[in-house]
C-alpha atoms as a PDB file:
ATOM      1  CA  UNK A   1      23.179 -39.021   3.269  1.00  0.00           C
ATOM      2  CA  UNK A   2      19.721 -38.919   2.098  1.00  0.00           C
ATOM      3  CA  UNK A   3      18.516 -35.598   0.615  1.00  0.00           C
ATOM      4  CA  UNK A   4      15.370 -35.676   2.491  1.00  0.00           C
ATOM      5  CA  UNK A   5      16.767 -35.945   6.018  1.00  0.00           C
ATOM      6  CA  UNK A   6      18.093 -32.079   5.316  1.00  0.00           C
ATOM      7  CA  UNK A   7      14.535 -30.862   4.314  1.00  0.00           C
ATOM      8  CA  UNK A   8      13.709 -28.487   7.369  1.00  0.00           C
ATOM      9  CA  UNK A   9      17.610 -27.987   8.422  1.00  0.00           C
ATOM     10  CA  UNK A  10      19.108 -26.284   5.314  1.00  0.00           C
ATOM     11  CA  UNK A  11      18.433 -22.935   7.155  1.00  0.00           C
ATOM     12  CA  UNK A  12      20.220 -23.819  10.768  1.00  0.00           C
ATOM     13  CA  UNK A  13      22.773 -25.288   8.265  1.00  0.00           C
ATOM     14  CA  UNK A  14      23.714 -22.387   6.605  1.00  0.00           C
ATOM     15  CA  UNK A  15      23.270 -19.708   9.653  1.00  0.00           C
ATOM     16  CA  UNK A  16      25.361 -22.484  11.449  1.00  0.00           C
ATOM     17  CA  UNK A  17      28.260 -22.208   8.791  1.00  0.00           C
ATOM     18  CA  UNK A  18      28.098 -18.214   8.514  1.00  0.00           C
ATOM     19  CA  UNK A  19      28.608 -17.594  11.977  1.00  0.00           C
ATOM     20  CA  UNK A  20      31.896 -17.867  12.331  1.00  0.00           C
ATOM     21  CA  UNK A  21      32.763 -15.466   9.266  1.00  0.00           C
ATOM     22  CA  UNK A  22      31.504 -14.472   5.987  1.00  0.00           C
ATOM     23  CA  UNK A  23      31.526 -16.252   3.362  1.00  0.00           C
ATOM     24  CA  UNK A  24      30.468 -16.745  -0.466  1.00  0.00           C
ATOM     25  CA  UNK A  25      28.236 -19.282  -1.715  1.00  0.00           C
ATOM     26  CA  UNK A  26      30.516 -21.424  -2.507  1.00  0.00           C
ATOM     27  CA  UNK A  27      32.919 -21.707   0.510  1.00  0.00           C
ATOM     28  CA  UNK A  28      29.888 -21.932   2.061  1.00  0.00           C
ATOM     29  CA  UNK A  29      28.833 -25.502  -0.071  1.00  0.00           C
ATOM     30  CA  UNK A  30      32.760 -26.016   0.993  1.00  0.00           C
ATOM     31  CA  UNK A  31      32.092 -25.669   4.516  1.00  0.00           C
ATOM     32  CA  UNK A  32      28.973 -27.574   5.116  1.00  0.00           C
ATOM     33  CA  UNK A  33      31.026 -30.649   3.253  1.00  0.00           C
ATOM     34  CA  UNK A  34      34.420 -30.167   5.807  1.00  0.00           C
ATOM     35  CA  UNK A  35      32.431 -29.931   8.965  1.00  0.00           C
ATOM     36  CA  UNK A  36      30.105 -32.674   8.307  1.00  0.00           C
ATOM     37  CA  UNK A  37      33.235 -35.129   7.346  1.00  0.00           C
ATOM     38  CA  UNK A  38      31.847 -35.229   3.570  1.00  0.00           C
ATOM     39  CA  UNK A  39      28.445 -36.998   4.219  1.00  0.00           C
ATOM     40  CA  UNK A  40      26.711 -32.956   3.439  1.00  0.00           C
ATOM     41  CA  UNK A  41      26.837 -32.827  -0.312  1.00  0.00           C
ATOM     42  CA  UNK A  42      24.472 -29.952  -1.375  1.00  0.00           C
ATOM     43  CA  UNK A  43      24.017 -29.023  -4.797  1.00  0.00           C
ATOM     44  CA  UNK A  44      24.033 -24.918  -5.842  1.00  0.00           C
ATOM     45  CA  UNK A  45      20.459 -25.399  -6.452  1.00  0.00           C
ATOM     46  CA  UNK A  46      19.793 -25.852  -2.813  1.00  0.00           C
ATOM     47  CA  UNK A  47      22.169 -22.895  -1.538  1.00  0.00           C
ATOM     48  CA  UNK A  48      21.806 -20.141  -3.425  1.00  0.00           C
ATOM     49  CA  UNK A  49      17.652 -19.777  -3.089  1.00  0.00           C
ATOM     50  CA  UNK A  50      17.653 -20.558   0.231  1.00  0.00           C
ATOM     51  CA  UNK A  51      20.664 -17.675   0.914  1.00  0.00           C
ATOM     52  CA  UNK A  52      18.694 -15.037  -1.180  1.00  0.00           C
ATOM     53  CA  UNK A  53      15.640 -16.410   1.166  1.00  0.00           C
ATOM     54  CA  UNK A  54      17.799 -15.560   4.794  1.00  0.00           C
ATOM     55  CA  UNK A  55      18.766 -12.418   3.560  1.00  0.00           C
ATOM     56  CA  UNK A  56      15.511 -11.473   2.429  1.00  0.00           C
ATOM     57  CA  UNK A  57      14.400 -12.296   5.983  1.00  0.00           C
ATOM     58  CA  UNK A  58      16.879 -10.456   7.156  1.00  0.00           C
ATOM     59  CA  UNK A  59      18.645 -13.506   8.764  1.00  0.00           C
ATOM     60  CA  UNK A  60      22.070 -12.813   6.287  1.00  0.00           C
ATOM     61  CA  UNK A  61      23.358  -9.492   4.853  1.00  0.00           C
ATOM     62  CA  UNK A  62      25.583  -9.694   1.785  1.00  0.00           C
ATOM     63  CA  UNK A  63      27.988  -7.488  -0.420  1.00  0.00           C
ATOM     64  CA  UNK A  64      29.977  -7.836  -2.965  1.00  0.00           C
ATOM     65  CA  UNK A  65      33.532  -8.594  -3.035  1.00  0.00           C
ATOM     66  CA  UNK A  66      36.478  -9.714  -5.421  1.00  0.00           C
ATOM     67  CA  UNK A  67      37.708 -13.334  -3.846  1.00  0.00           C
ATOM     68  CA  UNK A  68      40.825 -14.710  -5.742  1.00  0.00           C
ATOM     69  CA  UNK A  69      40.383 -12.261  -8.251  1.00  0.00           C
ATOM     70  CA  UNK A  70      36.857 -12.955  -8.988  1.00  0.00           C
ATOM     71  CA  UNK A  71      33.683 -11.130  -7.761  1.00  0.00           C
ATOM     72  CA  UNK A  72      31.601 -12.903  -5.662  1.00  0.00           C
ATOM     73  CA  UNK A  73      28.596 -12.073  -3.124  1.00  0.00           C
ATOM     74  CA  UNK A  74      29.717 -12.775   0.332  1.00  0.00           C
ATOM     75  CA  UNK A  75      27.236 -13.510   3.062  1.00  0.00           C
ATOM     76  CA  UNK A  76      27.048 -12.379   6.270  1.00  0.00           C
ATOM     77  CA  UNK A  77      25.271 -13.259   9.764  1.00  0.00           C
ATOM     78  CA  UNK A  78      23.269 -10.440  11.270  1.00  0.00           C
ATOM     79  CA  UNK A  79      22.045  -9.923  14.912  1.00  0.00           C
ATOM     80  CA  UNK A  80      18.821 -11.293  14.124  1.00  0.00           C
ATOM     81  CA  UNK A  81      20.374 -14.433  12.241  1.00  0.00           C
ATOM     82  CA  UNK A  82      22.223 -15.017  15.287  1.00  0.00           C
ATOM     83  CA  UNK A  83      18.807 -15.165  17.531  1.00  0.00           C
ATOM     84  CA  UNK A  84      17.481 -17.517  14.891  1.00  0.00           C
ATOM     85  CA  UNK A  85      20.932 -19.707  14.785  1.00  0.00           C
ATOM     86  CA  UNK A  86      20.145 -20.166  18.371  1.00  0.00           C
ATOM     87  CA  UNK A  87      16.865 -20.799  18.629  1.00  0.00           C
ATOM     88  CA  UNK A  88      17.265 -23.305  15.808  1.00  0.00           C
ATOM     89  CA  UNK A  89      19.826 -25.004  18.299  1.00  0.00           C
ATOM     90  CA  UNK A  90      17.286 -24.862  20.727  1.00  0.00           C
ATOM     91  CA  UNK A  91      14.746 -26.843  19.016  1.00  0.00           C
ATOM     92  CA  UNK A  92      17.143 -29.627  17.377  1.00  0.00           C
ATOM     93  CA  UNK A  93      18.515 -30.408  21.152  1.00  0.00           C
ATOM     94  CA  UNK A  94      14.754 -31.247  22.050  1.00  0.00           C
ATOM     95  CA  UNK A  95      13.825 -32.785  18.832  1.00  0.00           C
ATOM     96  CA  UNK A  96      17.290 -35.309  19.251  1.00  0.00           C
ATOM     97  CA  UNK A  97      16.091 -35.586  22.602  1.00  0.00           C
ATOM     98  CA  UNK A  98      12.314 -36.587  21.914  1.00  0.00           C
ATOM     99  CA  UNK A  99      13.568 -38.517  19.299  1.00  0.00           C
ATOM    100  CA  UNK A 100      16.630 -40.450  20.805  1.00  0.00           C
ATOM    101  CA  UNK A 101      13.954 -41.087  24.173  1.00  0.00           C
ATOM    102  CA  UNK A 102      11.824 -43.354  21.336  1.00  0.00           C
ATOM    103  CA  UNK A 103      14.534 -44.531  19.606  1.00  0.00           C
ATOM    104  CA  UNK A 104      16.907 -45.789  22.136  1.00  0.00           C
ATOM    105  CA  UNK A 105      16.939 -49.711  22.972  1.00  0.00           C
ATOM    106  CA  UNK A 106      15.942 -50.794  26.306  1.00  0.00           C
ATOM    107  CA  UNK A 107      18.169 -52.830  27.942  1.00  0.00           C
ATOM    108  CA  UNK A 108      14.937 -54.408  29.598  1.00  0.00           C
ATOM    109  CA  UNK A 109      11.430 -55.139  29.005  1.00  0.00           C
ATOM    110  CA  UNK A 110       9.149 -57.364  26.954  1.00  0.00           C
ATOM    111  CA  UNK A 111      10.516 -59.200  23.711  1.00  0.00           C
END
């Protein structure tokens, strides 16, 4: 998948991936791979600024935690990540609609 087509989604992304449980960074780079059937492959680079970001928003919370024996910051949605998450949800379903209304072939019309 082409980098650029994720510019403007990391954040829905990553709130998306966090809601059902907390995770650290790199489950999380785990996770977006699994649930988009290995087309997502973001690099650390990408993640880790734009989780410091959230929870500097206060979109994520984090804490510290040892996870197979090693200590790693675990992220975690908050209420007001949550609201975002779904308003987020709320725009792509009307940008894939706008979109998919221009897109989609006619099955009549001029050639």
């Amino acid at each position: 998948m082409n980098p650029d087509a994720l510019r403007g989604h990391m954040d829905a992304l990553l709130l998306s991936v966090l809601e059902r449980e907390p995770l650290h960074g790199y489950a999380i780079i785990e996770a977006l791979q699994e649930r988009s059937g290995g087309a997502l492959s973001v690099p650390t680079g990408t993640v880790y600024p734009a989780l410091r970001r959230l929870e500097r928003i206060g979109y994520l919370s984090s804490e510290w935690a040892t996870v197979g024996g090693r200590r790693r910051r675990t992220y975690r949605l908050t209420e007001s990540g949550r609201r975002q998450l779904e308003g987020e949800r709320s725009a792509w379903r009307e940008f894939t609609g706008v979109i998919g209304s221009v897109l989609r072939a006619e099955a009549s019309g001029p050639a």
